[in-house]
C-alpha atoms as a PDB file:
ATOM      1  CA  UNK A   1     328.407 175.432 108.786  1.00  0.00           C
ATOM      2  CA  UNK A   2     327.373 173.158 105.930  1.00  0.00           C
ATOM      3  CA  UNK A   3     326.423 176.679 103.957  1.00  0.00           C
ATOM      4  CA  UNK A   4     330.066 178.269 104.342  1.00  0.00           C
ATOM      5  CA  UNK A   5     331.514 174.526 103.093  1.00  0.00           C
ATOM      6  CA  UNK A   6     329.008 174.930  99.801  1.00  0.00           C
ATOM      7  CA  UNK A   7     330.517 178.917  99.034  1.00  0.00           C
ATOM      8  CA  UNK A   8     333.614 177.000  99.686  1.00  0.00           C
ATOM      9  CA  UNK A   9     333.126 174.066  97.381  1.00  0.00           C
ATOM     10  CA  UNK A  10     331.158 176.958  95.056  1.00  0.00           C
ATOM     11  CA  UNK A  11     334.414 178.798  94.692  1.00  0.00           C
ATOM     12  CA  UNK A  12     336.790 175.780  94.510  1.00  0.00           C
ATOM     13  CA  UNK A  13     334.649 174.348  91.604  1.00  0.00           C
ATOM     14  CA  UNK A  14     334.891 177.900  89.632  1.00  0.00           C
ATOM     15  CA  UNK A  15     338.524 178.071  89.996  1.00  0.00           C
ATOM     16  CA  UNK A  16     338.657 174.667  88.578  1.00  0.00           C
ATOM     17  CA  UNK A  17     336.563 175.059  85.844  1.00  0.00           C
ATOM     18  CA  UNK A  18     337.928 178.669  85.050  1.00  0.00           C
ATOM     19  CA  UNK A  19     341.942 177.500  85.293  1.00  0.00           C
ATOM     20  CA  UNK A  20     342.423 175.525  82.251  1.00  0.00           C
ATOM     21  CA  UNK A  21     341.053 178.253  79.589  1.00  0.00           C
ATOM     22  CA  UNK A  22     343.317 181.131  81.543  1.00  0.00           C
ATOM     23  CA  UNK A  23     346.096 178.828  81.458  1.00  0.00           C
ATOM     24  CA  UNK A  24     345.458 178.666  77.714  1.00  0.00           C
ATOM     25  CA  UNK A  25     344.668 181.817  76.989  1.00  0.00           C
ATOM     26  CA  UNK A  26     347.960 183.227  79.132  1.00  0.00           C
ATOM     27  CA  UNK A  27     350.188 180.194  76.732  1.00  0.00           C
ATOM     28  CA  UNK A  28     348.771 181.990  74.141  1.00  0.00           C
ATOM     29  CA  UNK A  29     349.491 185.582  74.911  1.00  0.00           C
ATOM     30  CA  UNK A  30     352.920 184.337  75.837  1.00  0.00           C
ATOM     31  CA  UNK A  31     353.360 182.753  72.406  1.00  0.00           C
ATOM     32  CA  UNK A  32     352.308 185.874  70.671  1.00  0.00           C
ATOM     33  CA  UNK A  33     354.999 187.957  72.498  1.00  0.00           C
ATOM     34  CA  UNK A  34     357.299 185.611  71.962  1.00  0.00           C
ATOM     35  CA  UNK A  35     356.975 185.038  67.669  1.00  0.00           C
ATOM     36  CA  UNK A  36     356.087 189.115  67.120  1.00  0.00           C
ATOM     37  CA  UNK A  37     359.710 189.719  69.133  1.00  0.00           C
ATOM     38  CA  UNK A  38     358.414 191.464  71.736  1.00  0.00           C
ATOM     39  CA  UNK A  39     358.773 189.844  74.907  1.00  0.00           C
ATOM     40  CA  UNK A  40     360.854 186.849  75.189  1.00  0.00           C
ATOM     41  CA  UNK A  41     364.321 185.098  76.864  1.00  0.00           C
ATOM     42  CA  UNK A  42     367.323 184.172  74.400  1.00  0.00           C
ATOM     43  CA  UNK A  43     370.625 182.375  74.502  1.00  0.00           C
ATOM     44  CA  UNK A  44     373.638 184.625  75.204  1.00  0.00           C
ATOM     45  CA  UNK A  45     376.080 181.957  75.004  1.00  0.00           C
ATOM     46  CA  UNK A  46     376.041 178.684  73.364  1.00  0.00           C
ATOM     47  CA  UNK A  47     374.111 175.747  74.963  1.00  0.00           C
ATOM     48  CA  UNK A  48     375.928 172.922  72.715  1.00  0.00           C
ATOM     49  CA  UNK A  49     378.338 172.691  70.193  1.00  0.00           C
ATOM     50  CA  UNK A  50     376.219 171.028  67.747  1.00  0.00           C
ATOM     51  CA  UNK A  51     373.435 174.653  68.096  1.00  0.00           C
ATOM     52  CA  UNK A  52     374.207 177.013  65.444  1.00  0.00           C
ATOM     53  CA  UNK A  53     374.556 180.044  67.729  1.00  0.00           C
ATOM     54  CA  UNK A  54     374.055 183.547  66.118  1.00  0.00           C
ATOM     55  CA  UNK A  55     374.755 187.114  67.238  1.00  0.00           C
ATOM     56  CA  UNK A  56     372.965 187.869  70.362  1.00  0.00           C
ATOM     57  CA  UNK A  57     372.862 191.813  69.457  1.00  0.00           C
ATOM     58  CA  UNK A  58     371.351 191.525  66.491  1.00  0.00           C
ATOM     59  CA  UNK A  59     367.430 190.607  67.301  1.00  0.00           C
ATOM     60  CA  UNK A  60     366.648 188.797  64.601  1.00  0.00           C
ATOM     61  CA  UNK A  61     369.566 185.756  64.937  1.00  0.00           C
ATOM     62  CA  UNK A  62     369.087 185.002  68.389  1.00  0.00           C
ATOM     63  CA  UNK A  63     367.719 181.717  69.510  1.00  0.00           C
ATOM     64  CA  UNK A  64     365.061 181.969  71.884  1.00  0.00           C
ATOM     65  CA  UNK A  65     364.126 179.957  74.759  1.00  0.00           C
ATOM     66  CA  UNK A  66     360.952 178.818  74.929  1.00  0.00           C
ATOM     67  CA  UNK A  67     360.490 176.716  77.952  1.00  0.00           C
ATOM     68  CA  UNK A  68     360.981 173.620  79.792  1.00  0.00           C
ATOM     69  CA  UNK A  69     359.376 170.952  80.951  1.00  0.00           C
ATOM     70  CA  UNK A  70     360.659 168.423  82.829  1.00  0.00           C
ATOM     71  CA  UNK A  71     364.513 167.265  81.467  1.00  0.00           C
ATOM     72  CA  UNK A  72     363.712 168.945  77.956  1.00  0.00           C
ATOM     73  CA  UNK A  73     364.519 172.109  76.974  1.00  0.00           C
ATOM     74  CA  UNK A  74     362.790 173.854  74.194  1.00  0.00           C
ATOM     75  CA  UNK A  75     364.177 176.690  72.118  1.00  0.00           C
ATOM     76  CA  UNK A  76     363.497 178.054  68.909  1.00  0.00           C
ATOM     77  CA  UNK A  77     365.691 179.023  66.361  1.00  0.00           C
ATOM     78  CA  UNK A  78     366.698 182.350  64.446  1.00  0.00           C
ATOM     79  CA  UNK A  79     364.381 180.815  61.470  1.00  0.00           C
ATOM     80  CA  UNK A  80     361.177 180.933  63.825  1.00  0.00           C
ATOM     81  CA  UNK A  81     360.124 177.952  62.206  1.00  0.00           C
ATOM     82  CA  UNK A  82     362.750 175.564  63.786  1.00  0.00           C
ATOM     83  CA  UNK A  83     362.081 173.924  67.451  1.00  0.00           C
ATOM     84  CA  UNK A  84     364.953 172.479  68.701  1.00  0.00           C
ATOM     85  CA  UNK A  85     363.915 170.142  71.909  1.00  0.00           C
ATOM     86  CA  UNK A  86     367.135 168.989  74.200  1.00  0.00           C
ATOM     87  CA  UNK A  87     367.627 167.449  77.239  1.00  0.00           C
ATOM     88  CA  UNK A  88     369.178 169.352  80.001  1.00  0.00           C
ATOM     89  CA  UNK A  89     371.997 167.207  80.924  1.00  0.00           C
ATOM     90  CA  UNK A  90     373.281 167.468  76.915  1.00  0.00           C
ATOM     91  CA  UNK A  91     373.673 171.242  77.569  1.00  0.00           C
ATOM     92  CA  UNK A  92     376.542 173.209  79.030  1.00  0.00           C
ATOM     93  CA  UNK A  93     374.191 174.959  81.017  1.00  0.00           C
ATOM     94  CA  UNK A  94     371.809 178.153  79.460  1.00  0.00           C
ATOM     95  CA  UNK A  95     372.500 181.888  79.838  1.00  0.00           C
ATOM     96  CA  UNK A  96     369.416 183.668  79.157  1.00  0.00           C
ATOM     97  CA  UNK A  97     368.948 187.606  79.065  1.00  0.00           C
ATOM     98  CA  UNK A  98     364.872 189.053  78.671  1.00  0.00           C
ATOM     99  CA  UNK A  99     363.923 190.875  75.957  1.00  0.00           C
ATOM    100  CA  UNK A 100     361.001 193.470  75.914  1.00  0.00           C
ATOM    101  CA  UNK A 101     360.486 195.759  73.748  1.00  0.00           C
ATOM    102  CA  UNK A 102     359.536 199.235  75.737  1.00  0.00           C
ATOM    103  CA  UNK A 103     359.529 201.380  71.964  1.00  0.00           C
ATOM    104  CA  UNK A 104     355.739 200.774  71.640  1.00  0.00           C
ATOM    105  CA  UNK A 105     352.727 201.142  74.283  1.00  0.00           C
ATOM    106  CA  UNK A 106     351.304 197.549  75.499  1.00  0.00           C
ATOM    107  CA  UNK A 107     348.769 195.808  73.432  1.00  0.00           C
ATOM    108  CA  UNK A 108     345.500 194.942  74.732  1.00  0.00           C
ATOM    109  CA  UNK A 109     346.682 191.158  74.324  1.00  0.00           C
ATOM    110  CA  UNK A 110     349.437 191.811  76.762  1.00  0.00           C
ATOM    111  CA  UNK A 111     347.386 193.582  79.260  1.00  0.00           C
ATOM    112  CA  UNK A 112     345.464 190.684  79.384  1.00  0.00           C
ATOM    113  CA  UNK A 113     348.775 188.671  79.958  1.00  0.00           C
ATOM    114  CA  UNK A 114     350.122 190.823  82.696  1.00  0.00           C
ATOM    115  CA  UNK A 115     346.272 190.669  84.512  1.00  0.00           C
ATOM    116  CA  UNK A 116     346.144 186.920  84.315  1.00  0.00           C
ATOM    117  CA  UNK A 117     349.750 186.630  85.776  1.00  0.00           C
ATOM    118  CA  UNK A 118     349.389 189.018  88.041  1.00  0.00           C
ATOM    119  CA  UNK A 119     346.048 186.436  89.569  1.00  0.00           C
ATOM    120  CA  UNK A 120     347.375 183.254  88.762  1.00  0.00           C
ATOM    121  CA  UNK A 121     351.244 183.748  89.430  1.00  0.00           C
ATOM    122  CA  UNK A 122     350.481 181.665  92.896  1.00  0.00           C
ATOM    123  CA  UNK A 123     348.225 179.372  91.018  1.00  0.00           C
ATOM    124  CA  UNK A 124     350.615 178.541  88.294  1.00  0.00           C
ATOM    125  CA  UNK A 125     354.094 178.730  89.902  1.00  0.00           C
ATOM    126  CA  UNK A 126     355.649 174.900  91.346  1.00  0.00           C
END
């Protein structure tokens, strides 16, 4: 009995240790898809009046969502050097359509990405 509790603990300690650098390294990954264009959400209609919003066909001027995290919403403009943070209740309400690009073969990077969600989806998820 006490053996199968230490494999237990064993394991429970590993995943604990071994969760924060995937977390950081999957953050990561995601950030890379998301600033080379290749894998992202964006606006399709506008959030606010005061949010410059550009033409969502044209790759380049779309604003692109970022994430969340608790009443704030975090986007980043056309510029990709402008983070606009806003709270939720300010907004109309977001539209978002994915974006990923399927003209060029996966990157080892996102491999990695899709592997880590793939095992940590349950882990990671509310």
């Amino acid at each position: 009995m006490e053996s199968a509790f230490g494999s237990l603990l064993a394991r429970l300690t590993f995943l604990l240790a071994a969760l924060p650098p995937a977390a950081y390294g999957y953050g990561r990954l995601k950030a890379a898809a998301i600033l080379d264009g290749t894998d992202y959400y964006y606006l399709t209609a506008p959030a606010m009046d005061s949010l410059p919003m550009g033409d969502v066909h044209d790759a380049k001027n779309r604003i692109k969502y970022l994430g969340h995290v608790n009443d704030y919403v975090f986007l980043l403009l056309p510029d990709s050097d402008t983070t606009v943070i806003i709270r939720f209740d300010k907004t109309r309400g977001l539209q978002l359509k994915r974006f990923q690009s399927s003209t060029e073969p996966p990157k080892p990077a996102r491999q990695i990405a899709r592997i880590l969600e793939s095992r940590f989806s349950a882990l990671l998820s509310p």
